[in-house]
N, C-alpha and C. Protein backbone atom coordinates (compact mmCIF):
# COMPACT_ATOMS: atom_id res chain seq x y z
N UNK A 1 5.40 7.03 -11.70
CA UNK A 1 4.06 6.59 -11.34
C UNK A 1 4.05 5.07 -11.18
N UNK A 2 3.41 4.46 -9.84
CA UNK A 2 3.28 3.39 -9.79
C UNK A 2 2.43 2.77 -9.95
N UNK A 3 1.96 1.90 -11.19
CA UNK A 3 0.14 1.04 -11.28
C UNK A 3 0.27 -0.53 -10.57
N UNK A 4 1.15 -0.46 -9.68
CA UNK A 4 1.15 -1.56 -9.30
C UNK A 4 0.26 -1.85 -7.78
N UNK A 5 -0.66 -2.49 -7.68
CA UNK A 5 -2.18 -2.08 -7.06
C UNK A 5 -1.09 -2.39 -5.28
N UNK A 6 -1.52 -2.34 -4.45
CA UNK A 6 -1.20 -2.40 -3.43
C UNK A 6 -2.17 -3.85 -2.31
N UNK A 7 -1.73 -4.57 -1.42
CA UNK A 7 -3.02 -5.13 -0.56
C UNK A 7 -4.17 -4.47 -0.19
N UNK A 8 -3.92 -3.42 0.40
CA UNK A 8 -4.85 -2.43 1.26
C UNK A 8 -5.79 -2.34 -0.18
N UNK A 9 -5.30 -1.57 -1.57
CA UNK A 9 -6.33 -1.32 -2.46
C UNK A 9 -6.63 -2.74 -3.27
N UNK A 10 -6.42 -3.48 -3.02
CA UNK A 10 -7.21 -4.91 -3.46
C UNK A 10 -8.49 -5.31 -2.19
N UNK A 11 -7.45 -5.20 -0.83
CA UNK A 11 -8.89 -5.25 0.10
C UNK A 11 -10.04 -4.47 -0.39
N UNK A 12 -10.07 -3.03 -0.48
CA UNK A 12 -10.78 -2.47 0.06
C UNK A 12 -11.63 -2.57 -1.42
N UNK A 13 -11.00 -2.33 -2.54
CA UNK A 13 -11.75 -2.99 -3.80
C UNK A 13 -12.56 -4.35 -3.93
N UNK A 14 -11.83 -5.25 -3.03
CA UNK A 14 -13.03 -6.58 -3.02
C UNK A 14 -14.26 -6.34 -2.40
N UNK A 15 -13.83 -5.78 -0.97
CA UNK A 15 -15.31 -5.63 -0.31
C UNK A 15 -15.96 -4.46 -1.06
N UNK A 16 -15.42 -3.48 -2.27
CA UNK A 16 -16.50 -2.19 -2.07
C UNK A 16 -17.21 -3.18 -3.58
N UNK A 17 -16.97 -3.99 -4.09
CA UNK A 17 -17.49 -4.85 -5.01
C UNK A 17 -18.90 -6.34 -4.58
N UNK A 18 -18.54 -6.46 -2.89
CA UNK A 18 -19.48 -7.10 -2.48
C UNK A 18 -20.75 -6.96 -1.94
N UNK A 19 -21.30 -7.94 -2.62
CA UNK A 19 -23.11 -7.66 -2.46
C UNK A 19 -23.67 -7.83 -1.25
N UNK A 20 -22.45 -8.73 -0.15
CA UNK A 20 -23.74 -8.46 1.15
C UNK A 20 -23.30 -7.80 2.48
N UNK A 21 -23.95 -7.28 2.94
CA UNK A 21 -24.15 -6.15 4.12
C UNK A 21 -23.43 -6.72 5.20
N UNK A 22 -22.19 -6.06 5.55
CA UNK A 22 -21.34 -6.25 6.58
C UNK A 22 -21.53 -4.94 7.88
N UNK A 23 -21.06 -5.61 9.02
CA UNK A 23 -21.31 -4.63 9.93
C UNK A 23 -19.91 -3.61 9.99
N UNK A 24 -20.07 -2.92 10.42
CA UNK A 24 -18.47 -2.25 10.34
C UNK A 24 -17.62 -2.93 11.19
N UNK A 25 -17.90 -3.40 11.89
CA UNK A 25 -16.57 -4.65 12.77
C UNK A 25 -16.37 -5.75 11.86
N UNK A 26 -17.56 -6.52 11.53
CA UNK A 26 -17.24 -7.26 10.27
C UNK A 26 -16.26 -6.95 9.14
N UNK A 27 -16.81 -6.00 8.64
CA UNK A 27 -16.16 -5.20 8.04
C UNK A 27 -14.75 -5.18 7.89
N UNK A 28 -14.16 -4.59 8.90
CA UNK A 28 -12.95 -4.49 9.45
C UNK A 28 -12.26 -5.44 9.82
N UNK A 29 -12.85 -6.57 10.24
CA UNK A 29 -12.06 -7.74 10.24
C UNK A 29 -11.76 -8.10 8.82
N UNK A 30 -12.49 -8.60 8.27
CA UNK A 30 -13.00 -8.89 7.04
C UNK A 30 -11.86 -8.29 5.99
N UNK A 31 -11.42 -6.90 6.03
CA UNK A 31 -10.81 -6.17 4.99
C UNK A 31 -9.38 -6.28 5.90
N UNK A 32 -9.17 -6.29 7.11
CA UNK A 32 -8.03 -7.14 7.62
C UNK A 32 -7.13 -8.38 7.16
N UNK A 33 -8.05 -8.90 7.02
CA UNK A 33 -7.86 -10.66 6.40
C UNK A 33 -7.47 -10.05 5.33
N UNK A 34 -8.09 -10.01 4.45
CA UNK A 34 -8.13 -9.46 2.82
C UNK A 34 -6.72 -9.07 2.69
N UNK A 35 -6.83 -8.02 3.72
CA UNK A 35 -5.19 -7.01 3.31
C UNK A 35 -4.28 -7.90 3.41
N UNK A 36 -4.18 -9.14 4.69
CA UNK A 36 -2.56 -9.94 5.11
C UNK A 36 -3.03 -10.51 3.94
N UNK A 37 -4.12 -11.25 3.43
CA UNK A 37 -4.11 -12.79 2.09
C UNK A 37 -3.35 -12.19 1.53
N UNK A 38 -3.46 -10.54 0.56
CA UNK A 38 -3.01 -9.95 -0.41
C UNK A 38 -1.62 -9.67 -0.36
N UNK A 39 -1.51 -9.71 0.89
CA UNK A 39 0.16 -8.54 1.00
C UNK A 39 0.87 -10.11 1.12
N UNK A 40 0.55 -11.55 1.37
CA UNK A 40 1.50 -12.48 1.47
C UNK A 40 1.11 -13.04 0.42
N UNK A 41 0.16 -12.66 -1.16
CA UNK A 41 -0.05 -12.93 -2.12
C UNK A 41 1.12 -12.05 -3.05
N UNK A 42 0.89 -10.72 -3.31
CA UNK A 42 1.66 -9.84 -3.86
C UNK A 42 3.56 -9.91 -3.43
N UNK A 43 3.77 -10.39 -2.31
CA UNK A 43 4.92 -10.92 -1.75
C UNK A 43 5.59 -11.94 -2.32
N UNK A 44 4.55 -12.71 -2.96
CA UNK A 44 5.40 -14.27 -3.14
C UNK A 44 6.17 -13.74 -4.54
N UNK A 45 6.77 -15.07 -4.68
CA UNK A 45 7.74 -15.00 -5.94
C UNK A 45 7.36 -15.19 -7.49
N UNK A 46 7.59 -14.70 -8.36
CA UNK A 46 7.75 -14.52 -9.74
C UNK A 46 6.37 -14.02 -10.11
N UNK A 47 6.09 -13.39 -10.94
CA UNK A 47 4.67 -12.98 -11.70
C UNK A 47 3.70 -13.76 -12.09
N UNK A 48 4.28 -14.82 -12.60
CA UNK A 48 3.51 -15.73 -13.07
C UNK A 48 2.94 -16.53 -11.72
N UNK A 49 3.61 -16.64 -10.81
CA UNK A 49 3.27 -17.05 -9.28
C UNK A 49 1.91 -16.43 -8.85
N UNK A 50 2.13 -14.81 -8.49
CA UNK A 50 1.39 -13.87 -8.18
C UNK A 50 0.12 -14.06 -9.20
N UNK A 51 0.06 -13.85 -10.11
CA UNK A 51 -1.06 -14.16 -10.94
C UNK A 51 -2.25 -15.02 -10.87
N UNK A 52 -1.51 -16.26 -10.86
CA UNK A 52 -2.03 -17.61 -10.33
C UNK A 52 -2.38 -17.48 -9.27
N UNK A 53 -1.86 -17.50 -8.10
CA UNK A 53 -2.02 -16.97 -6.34
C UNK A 53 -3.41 -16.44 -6.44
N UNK A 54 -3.47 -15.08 -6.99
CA UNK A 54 -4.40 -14.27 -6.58
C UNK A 54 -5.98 -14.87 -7.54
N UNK A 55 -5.19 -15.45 -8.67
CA UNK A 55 -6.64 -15.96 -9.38
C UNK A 55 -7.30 -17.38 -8.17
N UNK A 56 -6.24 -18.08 -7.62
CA UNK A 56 -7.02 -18.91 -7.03
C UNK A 56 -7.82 -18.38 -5.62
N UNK A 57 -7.20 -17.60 -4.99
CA UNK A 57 -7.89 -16.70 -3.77
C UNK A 57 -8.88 -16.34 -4.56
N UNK A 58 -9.17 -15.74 -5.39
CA UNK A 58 -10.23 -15.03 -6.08
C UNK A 58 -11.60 -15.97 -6.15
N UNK A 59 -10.93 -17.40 -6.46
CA UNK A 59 -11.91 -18.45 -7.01
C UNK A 59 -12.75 -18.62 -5.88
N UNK A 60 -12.22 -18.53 -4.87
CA UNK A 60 -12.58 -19.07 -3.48
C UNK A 60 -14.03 -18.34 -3.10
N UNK A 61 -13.59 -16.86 -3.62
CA UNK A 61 -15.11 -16.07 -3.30
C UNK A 61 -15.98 -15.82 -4.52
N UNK A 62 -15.47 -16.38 -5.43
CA UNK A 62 -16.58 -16.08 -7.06
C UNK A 62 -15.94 -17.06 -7.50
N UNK A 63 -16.45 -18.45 -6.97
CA UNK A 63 -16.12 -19.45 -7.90
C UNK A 63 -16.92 -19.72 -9.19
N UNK A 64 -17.61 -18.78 -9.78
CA UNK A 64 -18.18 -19.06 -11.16
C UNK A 64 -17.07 -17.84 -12.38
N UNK A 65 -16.38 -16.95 -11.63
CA UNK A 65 -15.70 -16.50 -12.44
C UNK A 65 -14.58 -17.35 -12.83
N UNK A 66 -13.75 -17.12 -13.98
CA UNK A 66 -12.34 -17.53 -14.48
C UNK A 66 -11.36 -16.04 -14.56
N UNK A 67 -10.34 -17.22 -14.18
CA UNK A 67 -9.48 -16.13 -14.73
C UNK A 67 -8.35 -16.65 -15.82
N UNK A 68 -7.38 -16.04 -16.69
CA UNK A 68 -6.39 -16.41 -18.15
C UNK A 68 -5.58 -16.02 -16.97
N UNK A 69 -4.53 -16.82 -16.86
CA UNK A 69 -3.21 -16.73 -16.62
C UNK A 69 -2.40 -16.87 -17.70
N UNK A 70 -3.00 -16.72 -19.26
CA UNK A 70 -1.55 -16.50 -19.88
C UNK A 70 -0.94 -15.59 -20.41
């Protein structure tokens, strides 16, 4: 069994978490982007890399959350 999340299910988890009303082309662009950020996020090198990576993409759209990288 693999729990290791995939791009596609980080896209589609960000947008099914967002509060405002996209059109379905929007949409689709939108969860496009998402998928390449993620898949050349989850790509890069070492864990501790990836971690960091994705907490700062993260910041970008909920900059009042934090995230522990340790």
């Amino acid at each position: 069994m693999n729990n290791k999340p995939t791009a596609r299910q980080l896209a589609f988890e960000y947008l099914r978490r967002l509060s405002e009303e996209l059109s379905p082309t929007d949409y689709l662009k939108r969860f496009e982007q998402l998928e390449s950020e993620f898949s050349a996020l989850l790509h890069s090198s070492g864990s501790n890399d990836k971690t960091t990576a994705l907490c700062e993409f993260l910041s970008r759209f909920c900059p009042k959350s934090k995230c522990n990288t340790k």
